[in-house]
PDB file of N, CA and C in Angstrom:
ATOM      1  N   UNK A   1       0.849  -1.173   0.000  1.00  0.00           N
ATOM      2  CA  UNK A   1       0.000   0.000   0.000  1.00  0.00           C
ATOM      3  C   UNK A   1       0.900   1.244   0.000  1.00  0.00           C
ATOM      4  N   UNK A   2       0.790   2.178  -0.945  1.00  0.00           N
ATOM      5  CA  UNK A   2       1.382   3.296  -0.900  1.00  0.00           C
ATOM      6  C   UNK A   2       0.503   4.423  -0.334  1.00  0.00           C
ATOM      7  N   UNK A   3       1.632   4.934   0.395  1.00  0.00           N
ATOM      8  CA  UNK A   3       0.807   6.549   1.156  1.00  0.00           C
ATOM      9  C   UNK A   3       1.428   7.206   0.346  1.00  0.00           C
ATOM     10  N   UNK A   4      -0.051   8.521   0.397  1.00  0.00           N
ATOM     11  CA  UNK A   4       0.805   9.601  -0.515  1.00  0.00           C
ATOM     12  C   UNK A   4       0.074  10.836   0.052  1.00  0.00           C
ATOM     13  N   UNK A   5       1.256  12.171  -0.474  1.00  0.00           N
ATOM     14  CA  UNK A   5       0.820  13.328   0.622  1.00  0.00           C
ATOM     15  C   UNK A   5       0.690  14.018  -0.395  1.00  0.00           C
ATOM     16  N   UNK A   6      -0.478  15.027   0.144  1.00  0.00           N
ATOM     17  CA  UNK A   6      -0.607  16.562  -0.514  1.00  0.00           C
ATOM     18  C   UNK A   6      -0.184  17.428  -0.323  1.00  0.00           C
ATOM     19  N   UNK A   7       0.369  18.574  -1.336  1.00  0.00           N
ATOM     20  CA  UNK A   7       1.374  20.024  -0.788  1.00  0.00           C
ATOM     21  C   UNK A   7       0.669  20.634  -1.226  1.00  0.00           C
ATOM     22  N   UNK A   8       0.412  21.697   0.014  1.00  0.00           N
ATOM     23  CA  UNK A   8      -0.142  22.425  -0.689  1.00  0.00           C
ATOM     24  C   UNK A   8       0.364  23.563  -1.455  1.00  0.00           C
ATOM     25  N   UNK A   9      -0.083  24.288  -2.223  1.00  0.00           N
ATOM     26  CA  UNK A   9       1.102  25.440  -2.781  1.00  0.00           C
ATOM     27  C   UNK A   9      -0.157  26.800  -2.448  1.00  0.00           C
ATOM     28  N   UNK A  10       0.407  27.813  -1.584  1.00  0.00           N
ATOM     29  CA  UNK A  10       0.126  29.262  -1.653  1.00  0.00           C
ATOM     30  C   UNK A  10       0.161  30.310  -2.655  1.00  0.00           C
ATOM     31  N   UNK A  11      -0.585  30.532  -3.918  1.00  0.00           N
ATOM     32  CA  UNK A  11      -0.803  31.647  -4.783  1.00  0.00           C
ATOM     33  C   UNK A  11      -0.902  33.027  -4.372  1.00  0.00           C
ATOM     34  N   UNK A  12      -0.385  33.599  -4.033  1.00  0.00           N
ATOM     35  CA  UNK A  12      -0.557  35.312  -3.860  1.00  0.00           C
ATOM     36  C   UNK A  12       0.065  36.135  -4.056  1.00  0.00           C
ATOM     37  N   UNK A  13      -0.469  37.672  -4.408  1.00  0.00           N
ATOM     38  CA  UNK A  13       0.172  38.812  -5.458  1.00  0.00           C
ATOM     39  C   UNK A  13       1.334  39.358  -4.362  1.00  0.00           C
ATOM     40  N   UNK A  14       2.082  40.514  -4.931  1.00  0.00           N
ATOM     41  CA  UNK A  14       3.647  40.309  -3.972  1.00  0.00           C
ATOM     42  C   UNK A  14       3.459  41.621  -4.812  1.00  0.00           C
ATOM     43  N   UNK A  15       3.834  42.876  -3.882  1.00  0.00           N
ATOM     44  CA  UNK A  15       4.150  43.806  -3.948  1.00  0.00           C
ATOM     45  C   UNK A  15       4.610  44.974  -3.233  1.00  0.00           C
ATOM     46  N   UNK A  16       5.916  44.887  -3.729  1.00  0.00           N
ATOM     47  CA  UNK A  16       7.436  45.451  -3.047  1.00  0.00           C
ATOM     48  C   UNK A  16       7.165  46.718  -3.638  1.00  0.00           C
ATOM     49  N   UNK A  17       7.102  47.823  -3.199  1.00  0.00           N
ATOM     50  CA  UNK A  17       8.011  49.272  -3.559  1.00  0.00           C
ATOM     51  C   UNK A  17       8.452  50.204  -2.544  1.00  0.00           C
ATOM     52  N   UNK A  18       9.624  50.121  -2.612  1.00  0.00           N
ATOM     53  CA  UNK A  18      10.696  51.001  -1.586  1.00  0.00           C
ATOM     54  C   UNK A  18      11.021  52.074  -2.206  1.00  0.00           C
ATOM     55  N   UNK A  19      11.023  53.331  -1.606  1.00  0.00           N
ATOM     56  CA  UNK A  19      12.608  54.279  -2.051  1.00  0.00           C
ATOM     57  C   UNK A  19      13.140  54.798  -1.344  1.00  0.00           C
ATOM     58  N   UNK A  20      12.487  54.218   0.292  1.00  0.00           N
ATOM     59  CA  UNK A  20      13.546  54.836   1.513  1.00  0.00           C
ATOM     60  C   UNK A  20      14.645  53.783   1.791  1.00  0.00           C
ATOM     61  N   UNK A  21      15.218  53.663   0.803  1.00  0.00           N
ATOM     62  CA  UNK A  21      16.264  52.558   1.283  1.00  0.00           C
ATOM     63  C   UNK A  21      17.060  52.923   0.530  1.00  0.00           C
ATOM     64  N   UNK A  22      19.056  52.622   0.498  1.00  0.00           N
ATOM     65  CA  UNK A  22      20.194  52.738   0.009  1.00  0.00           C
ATOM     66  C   UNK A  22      21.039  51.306   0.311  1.00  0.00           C
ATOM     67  N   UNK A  23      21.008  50.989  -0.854  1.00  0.00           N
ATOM     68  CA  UNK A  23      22.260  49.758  -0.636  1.00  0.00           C
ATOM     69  C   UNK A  23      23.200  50.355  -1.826  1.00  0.00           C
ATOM     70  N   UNK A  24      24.631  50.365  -0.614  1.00  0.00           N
ATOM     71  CA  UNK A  24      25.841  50.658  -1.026  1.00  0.00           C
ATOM     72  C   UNK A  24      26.473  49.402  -1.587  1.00  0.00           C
ATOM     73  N   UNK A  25      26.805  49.493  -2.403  1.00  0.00           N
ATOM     74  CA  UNK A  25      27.898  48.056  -2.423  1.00  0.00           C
ATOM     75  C   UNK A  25      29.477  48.667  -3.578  1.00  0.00           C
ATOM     76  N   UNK A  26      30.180  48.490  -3.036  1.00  0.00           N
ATOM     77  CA  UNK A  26      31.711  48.600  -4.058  1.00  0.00           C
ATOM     78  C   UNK A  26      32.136  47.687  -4.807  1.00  0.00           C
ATOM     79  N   UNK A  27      32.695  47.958  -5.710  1.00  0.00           N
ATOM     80  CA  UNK A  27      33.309  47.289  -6.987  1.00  0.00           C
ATOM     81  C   UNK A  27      34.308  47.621  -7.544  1.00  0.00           C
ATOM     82  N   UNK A  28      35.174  46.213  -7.503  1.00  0.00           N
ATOM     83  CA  UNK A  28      36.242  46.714  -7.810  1.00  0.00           C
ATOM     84  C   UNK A  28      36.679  45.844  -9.126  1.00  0.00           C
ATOM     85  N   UNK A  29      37.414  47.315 -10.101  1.00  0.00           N
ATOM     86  CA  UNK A  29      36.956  47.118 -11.341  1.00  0.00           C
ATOM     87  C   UNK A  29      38.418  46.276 -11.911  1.00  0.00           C
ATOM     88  N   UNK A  30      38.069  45.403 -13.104  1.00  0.00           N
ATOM     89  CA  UNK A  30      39.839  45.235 -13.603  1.00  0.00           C
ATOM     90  C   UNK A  30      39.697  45.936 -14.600  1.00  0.00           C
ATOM     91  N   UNK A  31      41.248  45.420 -15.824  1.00  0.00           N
ATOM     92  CA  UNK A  31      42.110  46.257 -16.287  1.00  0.00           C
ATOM     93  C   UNK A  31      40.918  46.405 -17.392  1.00  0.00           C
ATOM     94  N   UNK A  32      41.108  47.522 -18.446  1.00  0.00           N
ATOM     95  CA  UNK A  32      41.481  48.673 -18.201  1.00  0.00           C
ATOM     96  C   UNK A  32      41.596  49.850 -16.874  1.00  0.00           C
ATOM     97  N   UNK A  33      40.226  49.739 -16.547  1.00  0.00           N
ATOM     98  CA  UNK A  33      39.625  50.773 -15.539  1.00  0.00           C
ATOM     99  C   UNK A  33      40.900  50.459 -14.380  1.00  0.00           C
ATOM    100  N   UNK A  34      40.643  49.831 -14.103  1.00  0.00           N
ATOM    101  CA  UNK A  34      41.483  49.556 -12.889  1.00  0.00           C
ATOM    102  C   UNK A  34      41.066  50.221 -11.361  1.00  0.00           C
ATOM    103  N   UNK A  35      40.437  49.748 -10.472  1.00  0.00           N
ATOM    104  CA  UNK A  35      40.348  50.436  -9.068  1.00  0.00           C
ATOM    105  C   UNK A  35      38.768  50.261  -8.494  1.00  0.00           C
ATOM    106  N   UNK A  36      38.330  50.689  -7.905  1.00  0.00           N
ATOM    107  CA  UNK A  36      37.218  50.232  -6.957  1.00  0.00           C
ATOM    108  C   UNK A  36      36.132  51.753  -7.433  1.00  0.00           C
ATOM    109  N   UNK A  37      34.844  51.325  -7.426  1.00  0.00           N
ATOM    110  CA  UNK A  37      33.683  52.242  -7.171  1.00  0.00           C
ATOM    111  C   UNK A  37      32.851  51.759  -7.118  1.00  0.00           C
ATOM    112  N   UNK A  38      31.669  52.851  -6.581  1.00  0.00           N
ATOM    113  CA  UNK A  38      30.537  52.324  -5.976  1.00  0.00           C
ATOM    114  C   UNK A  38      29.310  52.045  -6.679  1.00  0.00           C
ATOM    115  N   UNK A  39      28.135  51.075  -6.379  1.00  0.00           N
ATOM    116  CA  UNK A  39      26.849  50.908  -7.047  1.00  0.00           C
ATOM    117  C   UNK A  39      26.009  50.985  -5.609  1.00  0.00           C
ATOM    118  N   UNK A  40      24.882  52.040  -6.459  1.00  0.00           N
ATOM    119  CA  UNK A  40      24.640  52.746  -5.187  1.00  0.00           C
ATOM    120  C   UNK A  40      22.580  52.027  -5.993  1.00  0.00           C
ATOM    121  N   UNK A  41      21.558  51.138  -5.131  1.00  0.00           N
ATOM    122  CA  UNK A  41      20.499  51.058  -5.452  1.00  0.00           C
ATOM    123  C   UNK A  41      19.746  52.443  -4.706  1.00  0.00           C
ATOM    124  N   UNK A  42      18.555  52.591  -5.427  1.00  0.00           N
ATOM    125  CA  UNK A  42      18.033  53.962  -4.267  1.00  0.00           C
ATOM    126  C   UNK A  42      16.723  53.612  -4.680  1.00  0.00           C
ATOM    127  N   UNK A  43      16.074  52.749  -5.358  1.00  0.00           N
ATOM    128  CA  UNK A  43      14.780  52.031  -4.787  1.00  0.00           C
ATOM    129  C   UNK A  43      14.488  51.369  -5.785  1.00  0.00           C
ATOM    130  N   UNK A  44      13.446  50.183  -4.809  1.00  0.00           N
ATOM    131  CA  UNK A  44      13.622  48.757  -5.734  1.00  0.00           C
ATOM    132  C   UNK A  44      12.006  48.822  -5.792  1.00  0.00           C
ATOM    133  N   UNK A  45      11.536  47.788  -6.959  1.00  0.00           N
ATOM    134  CA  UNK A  45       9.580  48.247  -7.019  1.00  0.00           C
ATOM    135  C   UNK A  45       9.768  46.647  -7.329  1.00  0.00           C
ATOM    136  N   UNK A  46       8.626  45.052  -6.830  1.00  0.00           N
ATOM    137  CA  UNK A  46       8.522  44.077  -7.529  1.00  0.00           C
ATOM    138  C   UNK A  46       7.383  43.797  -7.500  1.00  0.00           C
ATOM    139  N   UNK A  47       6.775  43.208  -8.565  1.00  0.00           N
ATOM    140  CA  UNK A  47       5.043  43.020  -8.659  1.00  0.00           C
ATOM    141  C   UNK A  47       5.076  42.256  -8.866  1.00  0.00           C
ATOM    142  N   UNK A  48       4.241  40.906  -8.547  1.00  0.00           N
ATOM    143  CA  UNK A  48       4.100  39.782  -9.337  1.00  0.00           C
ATOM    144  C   UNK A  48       3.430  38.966  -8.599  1.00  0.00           C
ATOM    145  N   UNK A  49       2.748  37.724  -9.160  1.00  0.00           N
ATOM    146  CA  UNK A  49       2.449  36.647  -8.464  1.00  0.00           C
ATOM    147  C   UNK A  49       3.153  35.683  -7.838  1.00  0.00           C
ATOM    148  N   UNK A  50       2.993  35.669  -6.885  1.00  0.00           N
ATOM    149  CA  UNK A  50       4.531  34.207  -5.941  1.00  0.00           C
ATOM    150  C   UNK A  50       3.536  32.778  -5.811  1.00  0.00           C
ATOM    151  N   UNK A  51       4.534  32.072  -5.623  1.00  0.00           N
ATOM    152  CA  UNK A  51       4.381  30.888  -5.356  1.00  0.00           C
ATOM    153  C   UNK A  51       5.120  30.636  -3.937  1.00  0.00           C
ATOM    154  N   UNK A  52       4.347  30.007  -3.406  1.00  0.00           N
ATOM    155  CA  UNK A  52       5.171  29.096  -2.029  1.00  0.00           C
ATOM    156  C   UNK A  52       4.754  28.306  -2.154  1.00  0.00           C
ATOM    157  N   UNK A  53       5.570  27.446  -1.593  1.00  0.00           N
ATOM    158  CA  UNK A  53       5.730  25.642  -1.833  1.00  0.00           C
ATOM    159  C   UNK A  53       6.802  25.286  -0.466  1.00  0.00           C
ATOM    160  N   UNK A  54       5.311  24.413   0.413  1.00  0.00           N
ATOM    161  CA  UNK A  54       6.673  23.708   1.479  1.00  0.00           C
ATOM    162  C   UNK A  54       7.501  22.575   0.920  1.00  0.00           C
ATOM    163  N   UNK A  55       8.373  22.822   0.997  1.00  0.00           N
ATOM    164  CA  UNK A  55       9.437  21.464   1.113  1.00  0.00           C
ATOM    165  C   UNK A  55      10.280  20.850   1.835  1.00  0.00           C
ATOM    166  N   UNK A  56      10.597  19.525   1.986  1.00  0.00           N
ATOM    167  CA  UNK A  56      11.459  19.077   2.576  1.00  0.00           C
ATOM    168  C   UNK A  56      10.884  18.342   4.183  1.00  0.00           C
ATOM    169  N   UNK A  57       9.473  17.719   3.860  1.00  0.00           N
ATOM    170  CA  UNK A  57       8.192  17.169   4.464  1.00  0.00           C
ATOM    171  C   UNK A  57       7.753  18.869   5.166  1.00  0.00           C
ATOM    172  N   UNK A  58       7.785  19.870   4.678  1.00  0.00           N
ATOM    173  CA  UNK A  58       7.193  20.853   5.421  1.00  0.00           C
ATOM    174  C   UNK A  58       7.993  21.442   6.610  1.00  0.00           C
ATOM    175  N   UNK A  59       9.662  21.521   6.246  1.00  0.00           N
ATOM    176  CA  UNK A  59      10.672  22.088   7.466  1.00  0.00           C
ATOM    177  C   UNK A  59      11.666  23.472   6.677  1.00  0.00           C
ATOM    178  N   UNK A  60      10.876  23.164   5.528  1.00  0.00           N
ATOM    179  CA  UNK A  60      11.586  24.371   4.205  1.00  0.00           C
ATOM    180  C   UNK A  60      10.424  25.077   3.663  1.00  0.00           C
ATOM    181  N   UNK A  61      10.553  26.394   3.193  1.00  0.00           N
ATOM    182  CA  UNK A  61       9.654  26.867   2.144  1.00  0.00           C
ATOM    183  C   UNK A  61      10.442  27.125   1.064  1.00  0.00           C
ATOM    184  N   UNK A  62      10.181  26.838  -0.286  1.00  0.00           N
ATOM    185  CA  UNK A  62      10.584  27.428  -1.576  1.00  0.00           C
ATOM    186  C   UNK A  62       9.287  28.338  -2.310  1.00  0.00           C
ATOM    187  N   UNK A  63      10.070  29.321  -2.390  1.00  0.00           N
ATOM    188  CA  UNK A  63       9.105  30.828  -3.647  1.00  0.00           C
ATOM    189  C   UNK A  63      10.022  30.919  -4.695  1.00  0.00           C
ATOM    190  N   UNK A  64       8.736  31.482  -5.397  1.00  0.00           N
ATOM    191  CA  UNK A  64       9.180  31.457  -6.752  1.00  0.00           C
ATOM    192  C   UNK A  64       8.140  32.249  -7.141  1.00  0.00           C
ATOM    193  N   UNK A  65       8.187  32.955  -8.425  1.00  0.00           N
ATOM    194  CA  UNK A  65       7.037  33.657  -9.101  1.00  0.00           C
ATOM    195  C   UNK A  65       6.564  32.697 -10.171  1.00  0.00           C
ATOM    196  N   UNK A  66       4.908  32.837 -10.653  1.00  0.00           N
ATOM    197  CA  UNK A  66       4.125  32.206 -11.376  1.00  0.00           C
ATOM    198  C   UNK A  66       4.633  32.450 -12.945  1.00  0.00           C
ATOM    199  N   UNK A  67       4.857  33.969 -13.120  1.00  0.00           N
ATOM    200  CA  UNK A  67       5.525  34.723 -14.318  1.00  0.00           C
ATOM    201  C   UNK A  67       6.171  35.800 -13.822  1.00  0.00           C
ATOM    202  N   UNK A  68       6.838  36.297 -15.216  1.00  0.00           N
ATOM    203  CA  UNK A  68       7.887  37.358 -14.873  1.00  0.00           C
ATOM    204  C   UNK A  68       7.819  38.357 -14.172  1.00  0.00           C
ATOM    205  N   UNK A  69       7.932  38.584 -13.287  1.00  0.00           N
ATOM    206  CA  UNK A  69       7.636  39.841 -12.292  1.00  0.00           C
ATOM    207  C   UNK A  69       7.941  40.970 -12.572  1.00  0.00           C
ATOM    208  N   UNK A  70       7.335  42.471 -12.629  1.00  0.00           N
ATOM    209  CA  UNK A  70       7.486  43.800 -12.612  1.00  0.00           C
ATOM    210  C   UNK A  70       8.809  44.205 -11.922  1.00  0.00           C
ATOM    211  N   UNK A  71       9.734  44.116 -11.969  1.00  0.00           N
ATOM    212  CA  UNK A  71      10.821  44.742 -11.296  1.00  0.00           C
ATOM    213  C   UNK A  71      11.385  46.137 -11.925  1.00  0.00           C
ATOM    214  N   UNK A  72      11.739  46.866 -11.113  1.00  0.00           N
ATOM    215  CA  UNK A  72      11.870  48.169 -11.610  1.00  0.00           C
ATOM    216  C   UNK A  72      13.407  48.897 -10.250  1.00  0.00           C
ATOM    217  N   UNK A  73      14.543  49.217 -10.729  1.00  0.00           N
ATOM    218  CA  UNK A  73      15.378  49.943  -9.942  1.00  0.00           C
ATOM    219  C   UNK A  73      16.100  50.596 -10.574  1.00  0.00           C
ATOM    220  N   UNK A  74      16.318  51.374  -9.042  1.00  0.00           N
ATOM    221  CA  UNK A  74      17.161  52.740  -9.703  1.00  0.00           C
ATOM    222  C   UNK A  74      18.867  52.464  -9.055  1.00  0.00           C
ATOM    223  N   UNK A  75      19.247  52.320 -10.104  1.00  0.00           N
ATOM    224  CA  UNK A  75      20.901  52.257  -9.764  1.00  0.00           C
ATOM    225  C   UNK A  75      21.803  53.678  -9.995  1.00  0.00           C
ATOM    226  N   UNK A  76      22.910  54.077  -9.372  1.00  0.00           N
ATOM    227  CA  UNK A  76      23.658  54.972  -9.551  1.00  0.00           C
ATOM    228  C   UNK A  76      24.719  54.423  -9.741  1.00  0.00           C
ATOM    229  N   UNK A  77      26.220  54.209 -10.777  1.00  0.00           N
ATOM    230  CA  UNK A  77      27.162  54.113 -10.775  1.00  0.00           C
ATOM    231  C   UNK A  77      28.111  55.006 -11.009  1.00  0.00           C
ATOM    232  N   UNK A  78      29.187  55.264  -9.903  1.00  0.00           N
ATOM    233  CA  UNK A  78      30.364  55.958 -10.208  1.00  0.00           C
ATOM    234  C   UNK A  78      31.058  56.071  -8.863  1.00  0.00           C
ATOM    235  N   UNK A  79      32.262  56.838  -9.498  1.00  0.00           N
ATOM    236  CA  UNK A  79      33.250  57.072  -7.959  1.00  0.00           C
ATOM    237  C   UNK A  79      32.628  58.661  -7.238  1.00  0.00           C
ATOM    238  N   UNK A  80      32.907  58.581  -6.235  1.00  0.00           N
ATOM    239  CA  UNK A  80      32.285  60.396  -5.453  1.00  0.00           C
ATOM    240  C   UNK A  80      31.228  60.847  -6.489  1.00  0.00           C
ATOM    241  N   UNK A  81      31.086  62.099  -6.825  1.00  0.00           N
ATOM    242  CA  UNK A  81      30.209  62.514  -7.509  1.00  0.00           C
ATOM    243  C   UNK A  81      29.830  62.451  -8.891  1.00  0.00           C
ATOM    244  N   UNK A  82      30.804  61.602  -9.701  1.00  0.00           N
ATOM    245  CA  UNK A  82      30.782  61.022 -11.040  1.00  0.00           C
ATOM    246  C   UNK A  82      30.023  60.100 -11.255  1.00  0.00           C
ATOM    247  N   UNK A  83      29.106  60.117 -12.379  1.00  0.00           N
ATOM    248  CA  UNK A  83      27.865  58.665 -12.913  1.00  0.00           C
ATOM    249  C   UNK A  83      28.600  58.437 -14.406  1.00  0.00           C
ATOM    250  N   UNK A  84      29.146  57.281 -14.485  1.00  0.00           N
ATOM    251  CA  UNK A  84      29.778  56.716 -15.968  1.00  0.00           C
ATOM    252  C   UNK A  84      27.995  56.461 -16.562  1.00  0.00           C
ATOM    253  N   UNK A  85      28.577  57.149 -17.991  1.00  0.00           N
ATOM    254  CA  UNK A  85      26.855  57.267 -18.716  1.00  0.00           C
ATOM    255  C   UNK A  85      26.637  55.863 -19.171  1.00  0.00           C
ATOM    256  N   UNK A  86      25.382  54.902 -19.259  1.00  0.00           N
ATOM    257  CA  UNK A  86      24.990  53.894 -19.814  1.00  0.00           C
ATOM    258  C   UNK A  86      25.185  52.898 -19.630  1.00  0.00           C
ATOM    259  N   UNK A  87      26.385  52.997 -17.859  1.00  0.00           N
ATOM    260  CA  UNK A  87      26.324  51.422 -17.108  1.00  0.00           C
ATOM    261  C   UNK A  87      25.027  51.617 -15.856  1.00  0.00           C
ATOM    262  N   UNK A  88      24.448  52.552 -15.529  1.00  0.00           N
ATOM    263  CA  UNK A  88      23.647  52.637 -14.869  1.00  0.00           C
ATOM    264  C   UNK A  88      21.959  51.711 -15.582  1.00  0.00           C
ATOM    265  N   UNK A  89      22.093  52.187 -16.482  1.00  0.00           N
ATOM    266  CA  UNK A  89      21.093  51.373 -17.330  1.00  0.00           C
ATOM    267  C   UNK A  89      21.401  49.769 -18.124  1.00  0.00           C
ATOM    268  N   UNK A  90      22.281  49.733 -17.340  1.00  0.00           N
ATOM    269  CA  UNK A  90      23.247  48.717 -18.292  1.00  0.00           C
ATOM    270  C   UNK A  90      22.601  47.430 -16.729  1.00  0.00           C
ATOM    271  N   UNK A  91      22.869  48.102 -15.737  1.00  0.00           N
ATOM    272  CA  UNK A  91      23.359  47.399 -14.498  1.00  0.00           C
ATOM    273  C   UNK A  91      21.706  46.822 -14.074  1.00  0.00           C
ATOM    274  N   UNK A  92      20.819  47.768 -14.440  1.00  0.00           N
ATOM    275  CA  UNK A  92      19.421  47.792 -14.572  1.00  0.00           C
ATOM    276  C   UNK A  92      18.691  46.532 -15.445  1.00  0.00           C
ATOM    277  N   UNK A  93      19.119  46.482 -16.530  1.00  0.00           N
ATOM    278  CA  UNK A  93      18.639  45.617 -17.542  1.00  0.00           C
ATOM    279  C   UNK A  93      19.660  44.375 -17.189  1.00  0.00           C
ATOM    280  N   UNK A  94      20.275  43.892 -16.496  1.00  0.00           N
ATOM    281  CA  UNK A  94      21.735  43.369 -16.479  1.00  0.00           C
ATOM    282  C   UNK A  94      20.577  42.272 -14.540  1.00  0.00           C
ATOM    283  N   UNK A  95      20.696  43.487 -13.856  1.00  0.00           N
ATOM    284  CA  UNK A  95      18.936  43.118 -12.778  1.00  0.00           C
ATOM    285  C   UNK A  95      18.088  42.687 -13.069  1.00  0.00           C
ATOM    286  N   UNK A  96      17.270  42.757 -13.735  1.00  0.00           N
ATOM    287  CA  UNK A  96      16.308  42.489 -14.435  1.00  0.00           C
ATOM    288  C   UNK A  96      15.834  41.100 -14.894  1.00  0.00           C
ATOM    289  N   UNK A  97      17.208  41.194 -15.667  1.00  0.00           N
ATOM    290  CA  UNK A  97      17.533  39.750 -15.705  1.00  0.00           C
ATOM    291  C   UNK A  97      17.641  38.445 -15.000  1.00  0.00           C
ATOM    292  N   UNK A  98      19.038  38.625 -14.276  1.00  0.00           N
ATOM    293  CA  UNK A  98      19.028  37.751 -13.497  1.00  0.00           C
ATOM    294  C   UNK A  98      18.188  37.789 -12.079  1.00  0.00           C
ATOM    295  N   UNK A  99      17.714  38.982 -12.089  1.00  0.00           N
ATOM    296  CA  UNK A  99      16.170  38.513 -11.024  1.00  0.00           C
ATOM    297  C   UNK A  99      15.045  37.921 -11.825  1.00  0.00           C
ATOM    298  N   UNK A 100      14.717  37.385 -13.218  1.00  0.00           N
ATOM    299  CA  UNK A 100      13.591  36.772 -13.569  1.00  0.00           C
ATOM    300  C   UNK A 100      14.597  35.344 -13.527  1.00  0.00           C
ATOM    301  N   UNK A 101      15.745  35.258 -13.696  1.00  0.00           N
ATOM    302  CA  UNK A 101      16.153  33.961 -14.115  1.00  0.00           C
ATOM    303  C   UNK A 101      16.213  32.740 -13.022  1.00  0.00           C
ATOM    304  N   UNK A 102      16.911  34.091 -11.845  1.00  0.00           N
ATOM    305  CA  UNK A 102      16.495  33.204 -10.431  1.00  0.00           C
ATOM    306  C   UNK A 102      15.352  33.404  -9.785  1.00  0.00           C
ATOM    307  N   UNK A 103      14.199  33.553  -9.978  1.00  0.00           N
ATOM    308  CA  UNK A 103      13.406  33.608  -8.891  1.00  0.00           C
ATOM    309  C   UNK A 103      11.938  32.917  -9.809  1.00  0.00           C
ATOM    310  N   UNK A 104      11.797  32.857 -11.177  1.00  0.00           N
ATOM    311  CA  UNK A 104      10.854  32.468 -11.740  1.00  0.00           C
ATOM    312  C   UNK A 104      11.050  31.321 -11.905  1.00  0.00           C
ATOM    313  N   UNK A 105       9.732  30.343 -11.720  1.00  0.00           N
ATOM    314  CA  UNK A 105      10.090  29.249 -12.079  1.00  0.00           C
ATOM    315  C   UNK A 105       9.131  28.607 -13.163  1.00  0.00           C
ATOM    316  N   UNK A 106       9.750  28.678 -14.202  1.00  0.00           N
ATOM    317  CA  UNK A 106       8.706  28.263 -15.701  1.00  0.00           C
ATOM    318  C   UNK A 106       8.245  27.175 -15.739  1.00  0.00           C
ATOM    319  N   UNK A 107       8.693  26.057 -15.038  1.00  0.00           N
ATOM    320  CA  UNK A 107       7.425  24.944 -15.605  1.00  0.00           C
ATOM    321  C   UNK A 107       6.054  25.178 -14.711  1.00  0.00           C
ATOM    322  N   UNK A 108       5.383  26.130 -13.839  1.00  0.00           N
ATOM    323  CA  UNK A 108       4.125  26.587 -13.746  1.00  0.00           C
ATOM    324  C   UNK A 108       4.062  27.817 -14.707  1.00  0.00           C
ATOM    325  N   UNK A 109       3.011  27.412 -15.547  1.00  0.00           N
ATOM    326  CA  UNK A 109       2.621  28.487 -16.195  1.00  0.00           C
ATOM    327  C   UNK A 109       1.737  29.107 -15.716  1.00  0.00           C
ATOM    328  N   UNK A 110       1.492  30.198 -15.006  1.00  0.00           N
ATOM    329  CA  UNK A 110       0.722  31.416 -14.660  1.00  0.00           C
ATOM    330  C   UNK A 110      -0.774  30.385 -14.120  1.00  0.00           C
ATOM    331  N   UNK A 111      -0.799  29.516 -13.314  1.00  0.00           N
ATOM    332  CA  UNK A 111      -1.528  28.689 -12.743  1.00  0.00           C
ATOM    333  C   UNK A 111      -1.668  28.845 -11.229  1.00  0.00           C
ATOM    334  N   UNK A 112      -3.162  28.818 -10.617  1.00  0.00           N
ATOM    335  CA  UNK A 112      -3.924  29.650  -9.770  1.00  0.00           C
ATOM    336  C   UNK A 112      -4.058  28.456  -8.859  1.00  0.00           C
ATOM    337  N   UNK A 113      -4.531  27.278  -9.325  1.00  0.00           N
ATOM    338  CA  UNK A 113      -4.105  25.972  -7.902  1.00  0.00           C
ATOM    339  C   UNK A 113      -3.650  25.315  -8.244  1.00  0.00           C
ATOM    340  N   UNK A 114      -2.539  24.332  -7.567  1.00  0.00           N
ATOM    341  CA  UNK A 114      -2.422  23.128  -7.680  1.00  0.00           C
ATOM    342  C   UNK A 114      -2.319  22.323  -6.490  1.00  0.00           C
ATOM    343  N   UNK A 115      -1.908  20.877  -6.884  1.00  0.00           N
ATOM    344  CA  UNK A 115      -1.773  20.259  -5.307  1.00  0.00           C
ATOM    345  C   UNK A 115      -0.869  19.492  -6.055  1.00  0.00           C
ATOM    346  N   UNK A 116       0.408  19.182  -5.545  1.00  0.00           N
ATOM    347  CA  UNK A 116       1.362  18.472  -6.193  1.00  0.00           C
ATOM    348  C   UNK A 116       1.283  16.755  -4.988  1.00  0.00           C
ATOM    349  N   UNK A 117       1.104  15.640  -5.525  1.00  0.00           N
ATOM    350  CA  UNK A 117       0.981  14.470  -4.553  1.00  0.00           C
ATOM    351  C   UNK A 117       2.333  13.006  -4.901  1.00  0.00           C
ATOM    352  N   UNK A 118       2.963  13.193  -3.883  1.00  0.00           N
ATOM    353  CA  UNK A 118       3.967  12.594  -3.650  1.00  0.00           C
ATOM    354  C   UNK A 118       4.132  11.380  -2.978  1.00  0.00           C
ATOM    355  N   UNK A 119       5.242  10.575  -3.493  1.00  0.00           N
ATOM    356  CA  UNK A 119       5.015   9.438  -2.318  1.00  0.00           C
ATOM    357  C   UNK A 119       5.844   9.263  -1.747  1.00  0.00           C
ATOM    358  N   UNK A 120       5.522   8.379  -0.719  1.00  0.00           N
ATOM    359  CA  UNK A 120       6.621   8.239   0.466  1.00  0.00           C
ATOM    360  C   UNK A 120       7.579   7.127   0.173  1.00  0.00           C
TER     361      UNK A 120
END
């Protein structure tokens, strides 16, 4: 006789928008450039539908979005008061990215229930 369990999975909308926040982070560049400067975020916006999913008999949660999520930030790059033109938008679309690549997970397609049933 096989037992088998139901997961359940949590559907709900997710919406992030900050702009009282600053994350500093430095970078340090190689050759040509050569030397360290800063990437400065100054607010992050994410919309989307999430997924939660317990795992691991229910001692883990994994999220993920249903589809590509609205993400939207504002980056500043440069040293002291200097912005190098078109890595700021560069660094943006460059985000964008690899926040849909890690956090979406495509084999649910934009799907409202499921119950995934497993066995022991």
């Amino acid at each position: 006789m096989t037992n088998y369990t139901i997961m359940q999975i949590l559907n709900m909308g997710f919406n992030w928008d900050t702009s009282d926040m600053s994350i500093l982070m430095l970078a340090k560049l190689a050759k040509p450039l050569m030397g360290t400067t800063r990437i400065m975020i100054n607010s992050l916006h994410i919309k989307g539908d999430l997924l939660i999913t317990p795992i691991l008999d229910g001692k883990a949660l994994m999220y993920s979005f249903s589809s590509k999520p609205e993400v939207r930030i504002e980056i500043a790059f440069g040293s002291g008061g200097t912005e190098v033109p078109g890595v700021s938008s560069w660094l943006v679309r460059l985000g964008g990215f690899i926040f849909e690549k890690a956090h979406v997970y495509h084999f649910w397609h934009n799907s409202i229930h499921f119950e995934i049933i497993k066995s022991r």
